[in-house]
Protein backbone atom coordinates (compact mmCIF):
# COMPACT_ATOMS: atom_id res chain seq x y z
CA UNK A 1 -97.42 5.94 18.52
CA UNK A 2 -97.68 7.98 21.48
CA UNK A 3 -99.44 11.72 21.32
CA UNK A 4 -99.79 14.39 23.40
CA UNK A 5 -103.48 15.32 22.86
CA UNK A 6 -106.42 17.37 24.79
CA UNK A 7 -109.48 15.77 22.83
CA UNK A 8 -109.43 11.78 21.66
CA UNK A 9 -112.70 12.11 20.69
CA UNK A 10 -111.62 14.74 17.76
CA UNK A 11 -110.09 12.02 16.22
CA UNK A 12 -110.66 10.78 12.04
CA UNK A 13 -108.90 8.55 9.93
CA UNK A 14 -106.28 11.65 8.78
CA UNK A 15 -104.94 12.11 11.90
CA UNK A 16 -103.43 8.80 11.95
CA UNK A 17 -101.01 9.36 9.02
CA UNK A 18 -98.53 6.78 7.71
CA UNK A 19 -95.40 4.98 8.89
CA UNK A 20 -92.24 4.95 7.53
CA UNK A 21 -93.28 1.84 4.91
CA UNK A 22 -96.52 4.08 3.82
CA UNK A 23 -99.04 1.84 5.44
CA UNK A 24 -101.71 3.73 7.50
CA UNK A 25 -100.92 3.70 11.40
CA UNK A 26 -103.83 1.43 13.43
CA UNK A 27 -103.34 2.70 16.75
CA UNK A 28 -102.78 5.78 19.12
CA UNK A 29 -102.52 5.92 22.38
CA UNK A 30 -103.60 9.37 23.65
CA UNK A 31 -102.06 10.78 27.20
CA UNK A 32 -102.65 14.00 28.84
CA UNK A 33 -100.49 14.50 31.60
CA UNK A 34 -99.28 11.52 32.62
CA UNK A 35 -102.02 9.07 32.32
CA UNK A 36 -103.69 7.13 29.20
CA UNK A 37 -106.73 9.08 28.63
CA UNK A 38 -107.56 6.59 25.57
CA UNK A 39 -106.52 4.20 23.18
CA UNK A 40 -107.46 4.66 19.43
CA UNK A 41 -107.81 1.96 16.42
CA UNK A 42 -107.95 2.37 12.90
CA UNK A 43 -110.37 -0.45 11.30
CA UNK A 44 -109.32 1.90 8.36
CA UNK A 45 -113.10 2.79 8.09
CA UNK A 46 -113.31 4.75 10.98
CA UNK A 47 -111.44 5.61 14.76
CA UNK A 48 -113.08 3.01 17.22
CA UNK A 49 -112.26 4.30 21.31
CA UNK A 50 -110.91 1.31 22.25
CA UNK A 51 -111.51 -0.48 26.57
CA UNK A 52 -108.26 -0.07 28.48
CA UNK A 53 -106.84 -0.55 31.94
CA UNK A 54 -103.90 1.50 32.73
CA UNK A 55 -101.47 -0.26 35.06
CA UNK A 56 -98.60 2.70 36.06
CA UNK A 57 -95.20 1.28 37.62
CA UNK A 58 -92.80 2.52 39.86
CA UNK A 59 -89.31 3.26 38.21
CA UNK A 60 -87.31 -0.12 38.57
CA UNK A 61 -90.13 -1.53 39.97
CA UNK A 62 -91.20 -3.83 37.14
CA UNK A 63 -87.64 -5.52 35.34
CA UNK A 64 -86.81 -8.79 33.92
């Protein structure tokens, strides 16, 4: 799930909703602009701020 958010670190287990079988979402990535500014998982306890490295591509760049 990809959002559009200001503030990862507002972040609880509501926010995370459900998906389209009713099981709770685990993880959200969070980008502001157009970078990854964090990547969220739901232990279903609580939001841990998961360790990333973001890796950005040219357009046709990267391909099979």
């Amino acid at each position: 799930m990809v959002t559009v958010e200001s503030e990862p670190a507002s972040y609880d287990l509501k926010s995370f909703g459900k998906d389209s079988a009713g099981r709770p979402l685990r993880y959200k990535v969070v980008i502001k602009g157009s970078q990854v500014v964090a990547v969220l998982y739901n232990t279903g306890k609580r939001v841990e701020n998961l360790k990333f490295r973001e890796q950005q591509f040219a357009l046709g760049e990267y391909g099979t």
